[in-house]
PDB file of N, CA and C in Angstrom:
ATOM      1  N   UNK A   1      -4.816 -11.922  20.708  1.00  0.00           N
ATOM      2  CA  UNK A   1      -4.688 -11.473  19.334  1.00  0.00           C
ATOM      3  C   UNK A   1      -5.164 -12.522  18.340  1.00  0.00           C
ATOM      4  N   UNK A   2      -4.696 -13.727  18.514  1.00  0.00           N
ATOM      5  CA  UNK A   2      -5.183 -14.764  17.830  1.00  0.00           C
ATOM      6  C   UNK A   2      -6.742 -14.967  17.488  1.00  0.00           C
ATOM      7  N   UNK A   3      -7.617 -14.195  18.209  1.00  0.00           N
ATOM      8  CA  UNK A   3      -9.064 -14.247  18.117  1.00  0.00           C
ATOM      9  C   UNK A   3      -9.188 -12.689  17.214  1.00  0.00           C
ATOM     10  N   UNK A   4      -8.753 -11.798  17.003  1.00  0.00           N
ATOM     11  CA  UNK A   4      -9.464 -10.837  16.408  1.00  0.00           C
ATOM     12  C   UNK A   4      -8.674 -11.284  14.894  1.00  0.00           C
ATOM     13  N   UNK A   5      -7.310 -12.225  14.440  1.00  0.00           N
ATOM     14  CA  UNK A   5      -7.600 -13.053  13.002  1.00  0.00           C
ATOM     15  C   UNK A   5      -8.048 -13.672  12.584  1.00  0.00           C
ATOM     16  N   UNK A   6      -8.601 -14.580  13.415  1.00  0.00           N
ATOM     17  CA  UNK A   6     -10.197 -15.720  13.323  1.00  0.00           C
ATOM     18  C   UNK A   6     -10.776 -14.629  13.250  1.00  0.00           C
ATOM     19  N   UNK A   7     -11.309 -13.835  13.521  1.00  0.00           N
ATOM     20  CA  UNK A   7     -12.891 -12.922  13.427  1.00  0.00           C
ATOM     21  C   UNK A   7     -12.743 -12.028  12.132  1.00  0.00           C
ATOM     22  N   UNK A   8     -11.118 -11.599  11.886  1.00  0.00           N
ATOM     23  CA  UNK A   8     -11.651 -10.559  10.984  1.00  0.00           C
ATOM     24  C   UNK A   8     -11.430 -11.743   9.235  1.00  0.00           C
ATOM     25  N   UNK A   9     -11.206 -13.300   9.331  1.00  0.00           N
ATOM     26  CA  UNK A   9     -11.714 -13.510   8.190  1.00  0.00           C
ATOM     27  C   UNK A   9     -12.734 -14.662   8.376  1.00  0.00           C
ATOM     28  N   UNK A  10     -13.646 -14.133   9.231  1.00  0.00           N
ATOM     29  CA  UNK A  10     -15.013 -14.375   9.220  1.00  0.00           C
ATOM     30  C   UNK A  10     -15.895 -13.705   9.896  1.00  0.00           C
ATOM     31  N   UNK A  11     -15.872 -12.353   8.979  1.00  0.00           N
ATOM     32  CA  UNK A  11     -16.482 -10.682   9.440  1.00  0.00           C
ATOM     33  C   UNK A  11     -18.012 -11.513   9.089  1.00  0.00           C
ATOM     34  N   UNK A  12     -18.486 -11.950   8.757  1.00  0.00           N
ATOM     35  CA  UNK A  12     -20.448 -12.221   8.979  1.00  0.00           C
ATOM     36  C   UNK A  12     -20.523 -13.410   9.390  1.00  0.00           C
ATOM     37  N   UNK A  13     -19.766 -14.573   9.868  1.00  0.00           N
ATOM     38  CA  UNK A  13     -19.982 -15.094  10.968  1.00  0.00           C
ATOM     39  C   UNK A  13     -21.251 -14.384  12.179  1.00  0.00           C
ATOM     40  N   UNK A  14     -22.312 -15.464  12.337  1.00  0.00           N
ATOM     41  CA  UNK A  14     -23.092 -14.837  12.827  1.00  0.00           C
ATOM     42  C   UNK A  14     -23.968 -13.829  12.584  1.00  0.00           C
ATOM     43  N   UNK A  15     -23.831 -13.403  11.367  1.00  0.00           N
ATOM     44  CA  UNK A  15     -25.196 -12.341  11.192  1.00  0.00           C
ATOM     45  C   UNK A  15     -25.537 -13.050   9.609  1.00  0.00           C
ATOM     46  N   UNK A  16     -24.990 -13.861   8.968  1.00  0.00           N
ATOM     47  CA  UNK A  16     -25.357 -14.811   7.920  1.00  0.00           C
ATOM     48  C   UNK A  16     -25.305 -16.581   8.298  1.00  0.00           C
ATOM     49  N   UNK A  17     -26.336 -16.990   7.745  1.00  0.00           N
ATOM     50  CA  UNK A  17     -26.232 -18.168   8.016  1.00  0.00           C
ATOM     51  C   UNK A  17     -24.907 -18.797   7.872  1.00  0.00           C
ATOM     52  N   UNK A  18     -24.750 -19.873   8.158  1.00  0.00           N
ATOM     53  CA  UNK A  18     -23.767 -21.277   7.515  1.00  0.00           C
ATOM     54  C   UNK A  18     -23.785 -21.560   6.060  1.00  0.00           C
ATOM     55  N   UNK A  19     -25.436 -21.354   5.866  1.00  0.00           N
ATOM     56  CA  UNK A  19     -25.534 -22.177   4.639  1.00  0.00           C
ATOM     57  C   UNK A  19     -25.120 -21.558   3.864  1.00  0.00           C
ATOM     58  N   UNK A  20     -25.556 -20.314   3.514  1.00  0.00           N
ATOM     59  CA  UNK A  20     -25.725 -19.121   2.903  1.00  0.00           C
ATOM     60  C   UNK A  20     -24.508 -18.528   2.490  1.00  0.00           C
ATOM     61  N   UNK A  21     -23.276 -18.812   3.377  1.00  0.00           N
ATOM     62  CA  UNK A  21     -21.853 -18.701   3.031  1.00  0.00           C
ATOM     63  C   UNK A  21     -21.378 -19.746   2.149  1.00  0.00           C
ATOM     64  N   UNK A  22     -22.034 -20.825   2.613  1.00  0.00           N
ATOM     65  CA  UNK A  22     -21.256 -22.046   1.962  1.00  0.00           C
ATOM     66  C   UNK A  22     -21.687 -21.587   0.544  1.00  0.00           C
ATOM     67  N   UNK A  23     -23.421 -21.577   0.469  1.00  0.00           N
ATOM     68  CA  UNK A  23     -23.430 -21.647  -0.852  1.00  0.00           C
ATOM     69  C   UNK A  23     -22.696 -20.133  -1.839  1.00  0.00           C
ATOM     70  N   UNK A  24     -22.370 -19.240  -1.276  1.00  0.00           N
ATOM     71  CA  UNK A  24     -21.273 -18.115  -1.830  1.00  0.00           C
ATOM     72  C   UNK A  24     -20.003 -18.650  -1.795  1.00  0.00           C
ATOM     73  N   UNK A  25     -19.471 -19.434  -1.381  1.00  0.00           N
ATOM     74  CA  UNK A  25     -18.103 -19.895  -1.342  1.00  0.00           C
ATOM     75  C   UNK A  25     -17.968 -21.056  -2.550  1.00  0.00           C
ATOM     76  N   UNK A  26     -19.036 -21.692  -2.566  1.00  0.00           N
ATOM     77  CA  UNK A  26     -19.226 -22.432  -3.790  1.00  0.00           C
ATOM     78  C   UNK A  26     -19.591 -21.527  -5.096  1.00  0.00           C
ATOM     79  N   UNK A  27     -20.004 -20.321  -4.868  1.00  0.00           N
ATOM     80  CA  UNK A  27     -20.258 -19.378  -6.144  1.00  0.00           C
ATOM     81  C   UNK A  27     -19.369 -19.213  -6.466  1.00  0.00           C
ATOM     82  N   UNK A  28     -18.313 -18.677  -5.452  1.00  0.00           N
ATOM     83  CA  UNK A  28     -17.194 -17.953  -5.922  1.00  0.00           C
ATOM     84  C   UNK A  28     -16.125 -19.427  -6.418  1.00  0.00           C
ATOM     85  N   UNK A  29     -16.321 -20.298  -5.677  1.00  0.00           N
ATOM     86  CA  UNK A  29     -14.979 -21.393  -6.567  1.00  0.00           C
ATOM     87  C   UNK A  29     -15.937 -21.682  -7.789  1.00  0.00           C
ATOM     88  N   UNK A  30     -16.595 -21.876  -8.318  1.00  0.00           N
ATOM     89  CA  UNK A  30     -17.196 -22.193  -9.629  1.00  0.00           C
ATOM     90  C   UNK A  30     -17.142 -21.014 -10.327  1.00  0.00           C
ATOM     91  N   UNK A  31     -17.253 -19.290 -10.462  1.00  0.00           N
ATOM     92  CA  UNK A  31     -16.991 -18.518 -10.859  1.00  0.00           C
ATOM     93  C   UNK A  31     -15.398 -18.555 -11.300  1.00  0.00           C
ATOM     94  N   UNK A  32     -14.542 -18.907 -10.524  1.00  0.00           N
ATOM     95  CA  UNK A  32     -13.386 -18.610 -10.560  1.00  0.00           C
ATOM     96  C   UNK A  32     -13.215 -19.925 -11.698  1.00  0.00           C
ATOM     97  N   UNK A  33     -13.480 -21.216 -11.775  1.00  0.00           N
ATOM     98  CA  UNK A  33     -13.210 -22.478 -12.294  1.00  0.00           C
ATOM     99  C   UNK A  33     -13.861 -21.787 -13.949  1.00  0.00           C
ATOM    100  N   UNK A  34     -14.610 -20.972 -14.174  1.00  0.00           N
ATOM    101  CA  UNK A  34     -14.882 -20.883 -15.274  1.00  0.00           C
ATOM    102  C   UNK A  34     -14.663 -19.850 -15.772  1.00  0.00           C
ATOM    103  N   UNK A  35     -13.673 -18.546 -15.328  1.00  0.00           N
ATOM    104  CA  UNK A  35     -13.006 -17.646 -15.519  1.00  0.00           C
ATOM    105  C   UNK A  35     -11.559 -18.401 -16.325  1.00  0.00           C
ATOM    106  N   UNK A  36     -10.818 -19.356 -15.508  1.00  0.00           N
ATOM    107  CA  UNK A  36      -9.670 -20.025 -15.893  1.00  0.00           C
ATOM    108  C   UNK A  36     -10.053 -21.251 -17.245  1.00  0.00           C
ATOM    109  N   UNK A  37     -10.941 -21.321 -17.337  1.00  0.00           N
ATOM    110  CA  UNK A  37     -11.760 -21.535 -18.832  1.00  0.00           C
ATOM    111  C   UNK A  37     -11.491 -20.777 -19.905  1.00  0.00           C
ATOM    112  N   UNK A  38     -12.186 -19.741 -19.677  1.00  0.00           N
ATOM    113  CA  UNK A  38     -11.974 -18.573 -20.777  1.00  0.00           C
ATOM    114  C   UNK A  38     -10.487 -18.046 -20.995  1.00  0.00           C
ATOM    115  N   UNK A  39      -9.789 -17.745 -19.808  1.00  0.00           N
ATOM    116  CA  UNK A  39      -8.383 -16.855 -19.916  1.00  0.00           C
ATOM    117  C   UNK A  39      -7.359 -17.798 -20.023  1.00  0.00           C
ATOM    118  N   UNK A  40      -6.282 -17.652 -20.700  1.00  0.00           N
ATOM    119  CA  UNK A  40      -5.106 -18.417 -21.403  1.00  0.00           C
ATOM    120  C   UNK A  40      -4.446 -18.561 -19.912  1.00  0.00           C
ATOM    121  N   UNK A  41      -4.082 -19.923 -20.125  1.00  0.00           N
ATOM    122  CA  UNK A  41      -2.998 -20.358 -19.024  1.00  0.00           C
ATOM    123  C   UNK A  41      -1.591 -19.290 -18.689  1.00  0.00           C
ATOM    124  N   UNK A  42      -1.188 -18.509 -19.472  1.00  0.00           N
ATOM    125  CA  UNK A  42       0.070 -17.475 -19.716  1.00  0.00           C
ATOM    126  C   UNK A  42      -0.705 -16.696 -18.627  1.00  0.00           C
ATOM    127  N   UNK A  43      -2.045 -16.253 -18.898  1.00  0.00           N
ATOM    128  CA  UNK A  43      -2.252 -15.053 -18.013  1.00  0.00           C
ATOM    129  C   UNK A  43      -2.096 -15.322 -16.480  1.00  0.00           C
ATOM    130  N   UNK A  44      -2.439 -16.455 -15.596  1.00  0.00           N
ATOM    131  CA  UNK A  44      -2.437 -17.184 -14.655  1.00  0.00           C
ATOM    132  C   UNK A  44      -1.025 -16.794 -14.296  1.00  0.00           C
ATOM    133  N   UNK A  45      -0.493 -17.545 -14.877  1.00  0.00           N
ATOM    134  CA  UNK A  45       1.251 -17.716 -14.734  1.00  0.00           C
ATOM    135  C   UNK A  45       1.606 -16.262 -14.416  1.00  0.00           C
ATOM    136  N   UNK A  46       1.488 -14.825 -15.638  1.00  0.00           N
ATOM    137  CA  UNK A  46       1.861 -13.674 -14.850  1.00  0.00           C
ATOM    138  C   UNK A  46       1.638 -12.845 -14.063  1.00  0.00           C
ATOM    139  N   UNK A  47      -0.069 -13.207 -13.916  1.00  0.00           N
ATOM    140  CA  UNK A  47      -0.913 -12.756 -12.655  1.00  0.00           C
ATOM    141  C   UNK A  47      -0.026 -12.713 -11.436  1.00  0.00           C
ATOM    142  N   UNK A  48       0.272 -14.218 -11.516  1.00  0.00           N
ATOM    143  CA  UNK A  48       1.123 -15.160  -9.868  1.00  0.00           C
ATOM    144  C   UNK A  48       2.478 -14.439  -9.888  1.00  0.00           C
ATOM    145  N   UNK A  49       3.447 -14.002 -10.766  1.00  0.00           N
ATOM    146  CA  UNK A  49       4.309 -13.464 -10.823  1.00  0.00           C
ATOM    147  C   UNK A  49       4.814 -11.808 -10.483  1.00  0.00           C
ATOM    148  N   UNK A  50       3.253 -11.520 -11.110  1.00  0.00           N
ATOM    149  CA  UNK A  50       3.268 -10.092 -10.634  1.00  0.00           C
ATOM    150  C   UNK A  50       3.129  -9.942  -9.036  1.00  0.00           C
ATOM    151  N   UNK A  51       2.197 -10.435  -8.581  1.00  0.00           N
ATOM    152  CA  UNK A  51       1.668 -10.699  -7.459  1.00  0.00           C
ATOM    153  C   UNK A  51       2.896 -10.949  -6.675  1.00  0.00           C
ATOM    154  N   UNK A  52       3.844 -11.892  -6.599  1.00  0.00           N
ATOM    155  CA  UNK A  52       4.999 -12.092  -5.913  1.00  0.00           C
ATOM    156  C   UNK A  52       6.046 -11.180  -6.160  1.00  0.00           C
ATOM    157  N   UNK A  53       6.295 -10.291  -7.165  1.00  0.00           N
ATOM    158  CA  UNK A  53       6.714  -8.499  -7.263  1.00  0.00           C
ATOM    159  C   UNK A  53       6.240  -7.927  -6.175  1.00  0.00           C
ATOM    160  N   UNK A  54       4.769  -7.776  -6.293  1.00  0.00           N
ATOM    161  CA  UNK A  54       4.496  -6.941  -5.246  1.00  0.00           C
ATOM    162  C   UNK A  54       4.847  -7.321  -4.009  1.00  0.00           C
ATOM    163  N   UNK A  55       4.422  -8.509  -3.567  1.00  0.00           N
ATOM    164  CA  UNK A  55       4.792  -8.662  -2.374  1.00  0.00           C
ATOM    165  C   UNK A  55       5.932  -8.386  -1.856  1.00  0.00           C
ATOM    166  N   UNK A  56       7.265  -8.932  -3.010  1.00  0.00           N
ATOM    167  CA  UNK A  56       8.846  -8.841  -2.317  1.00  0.00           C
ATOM    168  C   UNK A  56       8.924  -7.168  -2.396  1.00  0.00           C
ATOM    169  N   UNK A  57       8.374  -6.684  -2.816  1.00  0.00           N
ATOM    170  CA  UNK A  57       8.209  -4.528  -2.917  1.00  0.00           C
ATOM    171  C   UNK A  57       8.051  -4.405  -1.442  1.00  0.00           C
ATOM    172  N   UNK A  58       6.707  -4.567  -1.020  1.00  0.00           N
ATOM    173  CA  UNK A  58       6.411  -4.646   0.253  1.00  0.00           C
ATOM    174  C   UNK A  58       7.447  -4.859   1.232  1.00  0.00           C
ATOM    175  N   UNK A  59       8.024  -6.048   0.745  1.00  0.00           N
ATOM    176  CA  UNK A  59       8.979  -6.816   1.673  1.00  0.00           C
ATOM    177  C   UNK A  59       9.768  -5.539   2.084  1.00  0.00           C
ATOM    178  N   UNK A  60      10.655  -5.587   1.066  1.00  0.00           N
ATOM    179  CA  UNK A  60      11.762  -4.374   1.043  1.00  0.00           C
ATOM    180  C   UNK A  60      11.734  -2.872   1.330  1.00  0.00           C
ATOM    181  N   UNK A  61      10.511  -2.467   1.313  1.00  0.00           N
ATOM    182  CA  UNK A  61       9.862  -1.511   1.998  1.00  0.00           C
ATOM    183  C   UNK A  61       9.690  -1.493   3.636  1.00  0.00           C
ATOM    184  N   UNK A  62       9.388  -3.015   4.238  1.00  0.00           N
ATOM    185  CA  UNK A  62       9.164  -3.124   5.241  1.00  0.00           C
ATOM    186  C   UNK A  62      10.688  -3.060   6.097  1.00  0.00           C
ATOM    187  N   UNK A  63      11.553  -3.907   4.962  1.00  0.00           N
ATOM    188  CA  UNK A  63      12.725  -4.395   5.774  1.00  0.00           C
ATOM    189  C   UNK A  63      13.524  -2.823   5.549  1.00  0.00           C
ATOM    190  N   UNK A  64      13.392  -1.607   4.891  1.00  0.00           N
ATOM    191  CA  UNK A  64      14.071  -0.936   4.912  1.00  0.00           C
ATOM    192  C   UNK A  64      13.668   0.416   6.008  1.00  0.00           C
ATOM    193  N   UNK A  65      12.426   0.113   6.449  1.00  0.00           N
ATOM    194  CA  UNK A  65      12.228   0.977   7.453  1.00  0.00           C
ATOM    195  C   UNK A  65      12.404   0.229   8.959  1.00  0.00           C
ATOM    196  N   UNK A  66      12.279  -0.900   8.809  1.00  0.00           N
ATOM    197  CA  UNK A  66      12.733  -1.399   9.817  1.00  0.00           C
ATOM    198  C   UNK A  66      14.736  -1.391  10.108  1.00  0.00           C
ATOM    199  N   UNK A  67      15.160  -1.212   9.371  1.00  0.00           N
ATOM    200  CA  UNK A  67      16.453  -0.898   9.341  1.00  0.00           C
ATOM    201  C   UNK A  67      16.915   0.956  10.043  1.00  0.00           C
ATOM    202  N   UNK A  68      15.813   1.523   9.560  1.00  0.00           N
ATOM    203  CA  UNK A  68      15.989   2.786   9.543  1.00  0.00           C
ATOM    204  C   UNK A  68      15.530   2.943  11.324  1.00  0.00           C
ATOM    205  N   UNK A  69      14.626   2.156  11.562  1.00  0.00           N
ATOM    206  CA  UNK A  69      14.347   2.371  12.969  1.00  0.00           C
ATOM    207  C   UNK A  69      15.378   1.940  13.935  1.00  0.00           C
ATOM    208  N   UNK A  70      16.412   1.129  13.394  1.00  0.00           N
ATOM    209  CA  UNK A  70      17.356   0.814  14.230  1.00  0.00           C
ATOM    210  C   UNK A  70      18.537   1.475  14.494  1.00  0.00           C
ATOM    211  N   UNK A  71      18.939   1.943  13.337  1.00  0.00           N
ATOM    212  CA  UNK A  71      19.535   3.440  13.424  1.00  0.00           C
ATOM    213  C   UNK A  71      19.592   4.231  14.186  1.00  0.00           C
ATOM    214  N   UNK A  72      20.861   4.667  15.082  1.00  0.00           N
ATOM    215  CA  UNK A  72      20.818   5.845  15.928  1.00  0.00           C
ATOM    216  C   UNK A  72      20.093   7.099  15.317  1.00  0.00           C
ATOM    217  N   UNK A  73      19.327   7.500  16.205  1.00  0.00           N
ATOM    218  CA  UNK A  73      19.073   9.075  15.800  1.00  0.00           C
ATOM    219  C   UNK A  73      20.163   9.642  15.866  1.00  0.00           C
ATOM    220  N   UNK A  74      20.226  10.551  14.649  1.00  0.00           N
ATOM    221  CA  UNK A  74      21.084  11.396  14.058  1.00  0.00           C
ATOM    222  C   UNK A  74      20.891  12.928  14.863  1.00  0.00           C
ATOM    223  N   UNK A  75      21.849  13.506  15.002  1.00  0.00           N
ATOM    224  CA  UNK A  75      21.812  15.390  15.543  1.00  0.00           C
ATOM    225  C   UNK A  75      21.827  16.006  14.495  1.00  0.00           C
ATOM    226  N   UNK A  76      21.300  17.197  14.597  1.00  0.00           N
ATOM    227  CA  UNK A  76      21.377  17.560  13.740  1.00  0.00           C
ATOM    228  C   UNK A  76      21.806  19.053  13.983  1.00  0.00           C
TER     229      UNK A  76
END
């Protein structure tokens, strides 16, 4: 299992160069470095906040069906 999460976050591994990533990976951190230029430090801050909402949503979603699976089946 450990090999198909290495592969799936490096889906063009192998059909794009090395370089060719690097230099997109450097697009994208310099894109991003001059996005946080323009947009107010506040927005950052509730971006990250929202973002950790969602996730604990998820969470509790996860942990409540996993609860439900433990649950005797019911007759009905």
């Amino acid at each position: 299992m450990p090999e198909q999460t290495a592969h799936a976050h490096k889906p063009f591994e192998g059909k794009i160069s090395e370089e060719t990533r690097q230099h997109f990976r450097t697009a994208r951190e310099e894109f991003h470095k001059s996005i946080e230029g323009i947009l107010p430090p506040e927005l950052a801050e509730h971006r990250r906040k929202a973002r950790k909402e969602i996730l604990l949503a998820w969470r509790s979603m996860i942990d409540a069906t996993l609860e439900r699976m433990d649950e005797p089946k019911k007759k009905a």
